[in-house]
Protein backbone atom coordinates (compact mmCIF):
# COMPACT_ATOMS: atom_id res chain seq x y z
CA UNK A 1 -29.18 36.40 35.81
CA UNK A 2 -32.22 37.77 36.01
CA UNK A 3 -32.49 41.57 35.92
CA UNK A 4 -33.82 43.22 38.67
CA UNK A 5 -33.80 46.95 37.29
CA UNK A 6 -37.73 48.19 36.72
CA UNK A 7 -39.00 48.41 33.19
CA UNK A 8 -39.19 52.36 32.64
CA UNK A 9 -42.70 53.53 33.13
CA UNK A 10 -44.78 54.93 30.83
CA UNK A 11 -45.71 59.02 30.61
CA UNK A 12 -49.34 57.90 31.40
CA UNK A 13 -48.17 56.24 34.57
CA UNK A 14 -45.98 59.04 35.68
CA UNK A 15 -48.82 61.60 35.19
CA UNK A 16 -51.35 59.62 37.05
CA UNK A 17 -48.47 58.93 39.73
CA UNK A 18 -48.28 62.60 40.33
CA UNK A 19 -51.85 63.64 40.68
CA UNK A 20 -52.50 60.92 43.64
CA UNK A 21 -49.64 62.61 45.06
CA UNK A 22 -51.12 66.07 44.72
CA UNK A 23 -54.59 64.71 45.50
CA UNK A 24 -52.33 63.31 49.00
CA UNK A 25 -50.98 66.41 50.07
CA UNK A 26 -54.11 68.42 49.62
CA UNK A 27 -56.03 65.94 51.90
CA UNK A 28 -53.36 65.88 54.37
CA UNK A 29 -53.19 70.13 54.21
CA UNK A 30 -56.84 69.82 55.20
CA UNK A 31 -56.43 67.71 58.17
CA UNK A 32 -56.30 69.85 61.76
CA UNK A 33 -52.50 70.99 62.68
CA UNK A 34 -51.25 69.78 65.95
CA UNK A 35 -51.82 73.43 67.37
CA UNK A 36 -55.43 73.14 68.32
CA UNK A 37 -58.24 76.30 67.65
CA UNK A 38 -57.15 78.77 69.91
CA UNK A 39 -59.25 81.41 71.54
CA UNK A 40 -61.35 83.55 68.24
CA UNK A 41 -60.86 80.57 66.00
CA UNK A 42 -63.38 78.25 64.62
CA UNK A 43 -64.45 75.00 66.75
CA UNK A 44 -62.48 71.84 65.32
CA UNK A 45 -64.29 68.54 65.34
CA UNK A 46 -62.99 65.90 66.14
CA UNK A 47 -59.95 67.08 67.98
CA UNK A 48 -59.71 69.09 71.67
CA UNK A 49 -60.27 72.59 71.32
CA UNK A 50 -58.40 74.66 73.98
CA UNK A 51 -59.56 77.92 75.16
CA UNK A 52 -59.07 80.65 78.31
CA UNK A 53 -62.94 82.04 77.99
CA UNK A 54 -66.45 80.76 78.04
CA UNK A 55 -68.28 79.17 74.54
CA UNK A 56 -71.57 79.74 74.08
CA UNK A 57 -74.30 79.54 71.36
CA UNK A 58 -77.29 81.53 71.29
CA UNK A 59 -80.31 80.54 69.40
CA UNK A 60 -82.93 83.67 68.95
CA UNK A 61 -85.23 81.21 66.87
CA UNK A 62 -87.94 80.03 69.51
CA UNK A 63 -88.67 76.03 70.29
CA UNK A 64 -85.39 75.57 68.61
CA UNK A 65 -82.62 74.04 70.15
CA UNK A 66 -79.70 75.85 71.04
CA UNK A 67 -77.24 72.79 70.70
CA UNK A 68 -77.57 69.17 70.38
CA UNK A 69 -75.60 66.15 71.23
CA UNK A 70 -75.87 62.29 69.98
CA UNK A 71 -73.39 59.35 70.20
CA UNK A 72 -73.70 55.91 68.66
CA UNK A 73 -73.14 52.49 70.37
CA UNK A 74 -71.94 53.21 74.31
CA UNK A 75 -70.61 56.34 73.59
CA UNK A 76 -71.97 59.27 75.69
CA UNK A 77 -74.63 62.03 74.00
CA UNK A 78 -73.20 64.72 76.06
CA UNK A 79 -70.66 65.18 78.59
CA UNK A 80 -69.42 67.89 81.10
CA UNK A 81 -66.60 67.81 83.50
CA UNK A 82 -65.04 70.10 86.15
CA UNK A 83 -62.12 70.20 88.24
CA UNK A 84 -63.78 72.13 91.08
CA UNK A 85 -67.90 72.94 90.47
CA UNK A 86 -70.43 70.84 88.91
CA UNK A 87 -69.90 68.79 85.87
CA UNK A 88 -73.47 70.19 84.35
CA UNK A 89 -74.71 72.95 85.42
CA UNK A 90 -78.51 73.72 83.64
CA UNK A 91 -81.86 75.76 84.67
CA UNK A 92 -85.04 76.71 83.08
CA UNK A 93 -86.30 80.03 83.56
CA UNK A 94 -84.14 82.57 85.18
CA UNK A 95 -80.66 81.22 86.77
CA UNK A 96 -80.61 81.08 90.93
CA UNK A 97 -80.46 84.37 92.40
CA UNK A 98 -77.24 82.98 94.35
CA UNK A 99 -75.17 80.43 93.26
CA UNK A 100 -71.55 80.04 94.60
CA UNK A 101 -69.84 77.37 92.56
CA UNK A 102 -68.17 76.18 95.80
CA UNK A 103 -71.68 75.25 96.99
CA UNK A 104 -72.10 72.82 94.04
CA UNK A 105 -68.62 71.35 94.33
CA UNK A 106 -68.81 67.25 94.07
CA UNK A 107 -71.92 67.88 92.09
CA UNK A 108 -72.39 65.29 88.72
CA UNK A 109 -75.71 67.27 87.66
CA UNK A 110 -77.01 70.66 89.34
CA UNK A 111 -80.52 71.53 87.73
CA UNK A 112 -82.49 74.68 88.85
CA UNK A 113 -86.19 76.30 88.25
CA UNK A 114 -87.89 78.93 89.71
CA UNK A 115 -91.46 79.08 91.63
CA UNK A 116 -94.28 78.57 88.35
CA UNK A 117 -96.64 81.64 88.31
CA UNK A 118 -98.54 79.57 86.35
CA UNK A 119 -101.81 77.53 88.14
CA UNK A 120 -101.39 73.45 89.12
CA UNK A 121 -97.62 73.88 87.77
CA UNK A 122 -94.71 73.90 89.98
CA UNK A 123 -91.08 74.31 88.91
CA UNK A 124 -89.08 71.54 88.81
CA UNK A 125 -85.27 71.65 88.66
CA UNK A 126 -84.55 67.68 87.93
CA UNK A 127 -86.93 65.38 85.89
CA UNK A 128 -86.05 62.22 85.06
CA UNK A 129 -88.99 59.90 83.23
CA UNK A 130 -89.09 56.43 82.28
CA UNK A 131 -91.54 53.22 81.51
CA UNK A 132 -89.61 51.88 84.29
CA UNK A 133 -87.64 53.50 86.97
CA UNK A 134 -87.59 57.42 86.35
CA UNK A 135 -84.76 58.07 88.89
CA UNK A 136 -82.37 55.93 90.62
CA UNK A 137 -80.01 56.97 93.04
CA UNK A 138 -76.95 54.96 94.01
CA UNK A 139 -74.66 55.31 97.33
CA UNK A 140 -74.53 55.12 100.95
CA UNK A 141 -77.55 56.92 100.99
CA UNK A 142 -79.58 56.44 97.70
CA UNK A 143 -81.82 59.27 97.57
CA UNK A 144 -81.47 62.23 99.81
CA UNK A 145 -84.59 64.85 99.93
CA UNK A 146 -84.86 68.23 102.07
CA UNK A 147 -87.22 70.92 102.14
CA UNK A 148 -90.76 72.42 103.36
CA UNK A 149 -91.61 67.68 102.07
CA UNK A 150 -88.19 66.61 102.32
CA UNK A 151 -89.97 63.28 99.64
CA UNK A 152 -92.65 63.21 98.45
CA UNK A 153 -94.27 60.22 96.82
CA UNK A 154 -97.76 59.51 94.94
CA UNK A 155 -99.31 56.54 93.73
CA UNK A 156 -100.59 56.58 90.19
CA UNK A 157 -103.02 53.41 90.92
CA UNK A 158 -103.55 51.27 93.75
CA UNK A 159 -100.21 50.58 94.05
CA UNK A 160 -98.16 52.28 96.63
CA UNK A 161 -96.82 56.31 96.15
CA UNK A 162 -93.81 54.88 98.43
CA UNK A 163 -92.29 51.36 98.84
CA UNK A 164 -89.51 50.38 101.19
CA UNK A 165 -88.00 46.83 100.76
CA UNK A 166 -85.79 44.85 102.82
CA UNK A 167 -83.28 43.06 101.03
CA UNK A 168 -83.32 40.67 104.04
CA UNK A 169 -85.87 39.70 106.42
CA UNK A 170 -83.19 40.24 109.10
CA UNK A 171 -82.56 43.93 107.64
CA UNK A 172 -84.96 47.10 107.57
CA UNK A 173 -87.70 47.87 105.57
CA UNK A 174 -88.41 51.40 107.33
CA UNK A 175 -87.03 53.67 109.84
CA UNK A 176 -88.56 56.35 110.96
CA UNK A 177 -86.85 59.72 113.41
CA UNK A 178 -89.32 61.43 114.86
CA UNK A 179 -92.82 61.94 114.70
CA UNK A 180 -94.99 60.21 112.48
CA UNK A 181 -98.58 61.26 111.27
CA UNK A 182 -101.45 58.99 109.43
CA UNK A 183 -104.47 60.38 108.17
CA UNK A 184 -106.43 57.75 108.58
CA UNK A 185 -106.47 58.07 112.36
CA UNK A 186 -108.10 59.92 115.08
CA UNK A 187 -109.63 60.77 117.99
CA UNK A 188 -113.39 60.86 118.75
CA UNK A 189 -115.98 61.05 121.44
CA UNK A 190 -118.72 58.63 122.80
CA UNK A 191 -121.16 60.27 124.68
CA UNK A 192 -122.29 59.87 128.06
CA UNK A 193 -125.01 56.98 128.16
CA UNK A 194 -123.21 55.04 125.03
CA UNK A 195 -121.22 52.25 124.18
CA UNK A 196 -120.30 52.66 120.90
CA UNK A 197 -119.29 54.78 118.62
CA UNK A 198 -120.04 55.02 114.20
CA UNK A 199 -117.10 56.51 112.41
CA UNK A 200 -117.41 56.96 108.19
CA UNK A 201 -113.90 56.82 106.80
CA UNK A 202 -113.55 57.33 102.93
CA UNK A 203 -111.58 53.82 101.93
CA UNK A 204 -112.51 51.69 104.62
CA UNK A 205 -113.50 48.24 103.10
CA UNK A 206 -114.56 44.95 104.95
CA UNK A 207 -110.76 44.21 104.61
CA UNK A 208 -109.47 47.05 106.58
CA UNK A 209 -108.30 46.52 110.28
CA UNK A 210 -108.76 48.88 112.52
CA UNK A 211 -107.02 49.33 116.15
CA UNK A 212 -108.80 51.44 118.90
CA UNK A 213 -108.09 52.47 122.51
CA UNK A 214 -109.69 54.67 125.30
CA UNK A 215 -108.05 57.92 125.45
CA UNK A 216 -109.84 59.08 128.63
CA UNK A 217 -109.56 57.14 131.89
CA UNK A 218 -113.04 55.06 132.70
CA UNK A 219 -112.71 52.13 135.66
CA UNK A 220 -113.82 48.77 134.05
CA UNK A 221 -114.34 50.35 130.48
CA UNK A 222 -112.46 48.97 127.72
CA UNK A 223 -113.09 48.67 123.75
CA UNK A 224 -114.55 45.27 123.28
CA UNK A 225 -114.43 45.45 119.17
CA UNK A 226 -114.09 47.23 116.16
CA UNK A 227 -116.50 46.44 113.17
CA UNK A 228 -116.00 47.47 109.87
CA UNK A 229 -117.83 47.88 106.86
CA UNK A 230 -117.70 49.78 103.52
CA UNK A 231 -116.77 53.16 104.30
CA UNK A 232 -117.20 52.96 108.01
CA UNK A 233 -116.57 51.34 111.53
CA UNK A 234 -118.09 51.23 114.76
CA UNK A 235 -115.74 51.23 117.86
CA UNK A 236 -117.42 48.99 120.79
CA UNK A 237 -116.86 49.30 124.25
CA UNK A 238 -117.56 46.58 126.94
CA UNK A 239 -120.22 48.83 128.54
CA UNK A 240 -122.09 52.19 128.57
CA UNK A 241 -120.41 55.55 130.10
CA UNK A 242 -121.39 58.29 132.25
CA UNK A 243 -119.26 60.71 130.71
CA UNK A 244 -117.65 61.66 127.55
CA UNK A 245 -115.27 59.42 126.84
CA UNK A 246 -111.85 59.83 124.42
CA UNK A 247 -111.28 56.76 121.88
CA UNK A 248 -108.02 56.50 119.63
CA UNK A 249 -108.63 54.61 116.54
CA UNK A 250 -105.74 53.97 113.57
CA UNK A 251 -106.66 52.06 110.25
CA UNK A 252 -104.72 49.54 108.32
CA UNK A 253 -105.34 48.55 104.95
């Protein structure tokens, strides 16, 4: 029969036996309890850290950051949560004069910057900047804006400051509540004893179409054409008038 007792090991083997042992519980001493760092203790990576008051870290050293925040793969850089205010919470400057958490409620991001004193800079409480879209908004309504320019939108070449699309051609492209206003339209005068009228526009190009109509009430008197040319049109009515006469003119293109 074979035996199945283990040869006896050697003093070497029993010595080397204990010391990973030793080195085992000293690594597993250092690893956190499951009591978590309570309020006064030291932060604990990689576990959750419970606590009853506010954390902070102030940095006196300037252009320094104060904290920073990076994840590999998909994992988030930096993320805040709340069961009642904002989730993030962040302003440049001074902090709102007012700010009742119970405003903010339902709030993923809350950013806030006071009026610049400084010339052609403004405060800004959100930025977001990209090669491609800086901001997106998602939702029933995408993008919400209110204020003195509730959006406002500016072209950095000849492409448009502000595009609506339709995503149909049965569906809307633009809606507009209220009043509207274009600069490029007007209202001028042809004097008494004319039929026309020469109006320079900055823009206008040979492309450009331009819509006019009498604003003043003439029997028989009508505008015949518009004419443009670089920088300018020229309204035309069917015939001279005796009298000052109104014409409202709007440009396209």
């Amino acid at each position: 029969m074979t035996d199945q007792v283990s040869p006896p090991r050697s003093r070497r083997a029993l010595l080397a036996a204990a010391a990973g042992g030793a080195a085992a519980l000293a690594a597993s001493a250092a690893l956190p309890l499951t009591a978590m760092a309570a309020d006064g203790d030291p932060a604990l990576l990689g576990v959750a850290n419970s606590t009853t008051a506010s954390t902070s870290i102030n940095n006196s050293s300037p252009s320094v950051d104060a904290f920073g925040a990076a994840a590999a793969g998909t994992g988030f850089g930096l993320r805040g949560t709340s069961s009642g205010g904002a989730g993030i919470v962040g302003w440049s400057i001074s902090a709102p004069l007012s700010l009742d958490p119970v405003d903010i409620a339902y709030t993923g991001i809350y950013g806030y910057s006071p009026t610049s004193p400084a010339e052609g800079q403004v405060g800004v409480g959100v930025v977001g900047e990209s090669d491609d879209w800086g901001v997106l908004g998602l939702g029933t309504v995408g993008v919400y804006g209110y204020g003195t320019y509730g959006v406002v939108g500016e072209g950095a070449s000849t492409a448009a400051g502000v595009t609506a699309l339709a995503s149909s051609t049965t569906n809307l492209a633009l809606e507009v509540q209220g009043k509207v206003k274009f600069s490029r339209s007007g209202r001028s005068n042809i004097g008494a004893g004319n039929s026309s009228k020469l109006i320079y526009l900055a823009g206008v190009t040979t492309s450009s179409k331009v819509f006019a109509v009498l604003h003043s009430n003439r029997s028989g008197r009508y505008v015949r054409a518009v004419v443009v040319a670089s920088g300018r049109f020229r309204i035309y009515l069917n015939s001279s008038v005796s009298s000052t006469t109104s014409v409202a003119w709007f440009v396209l293109d």
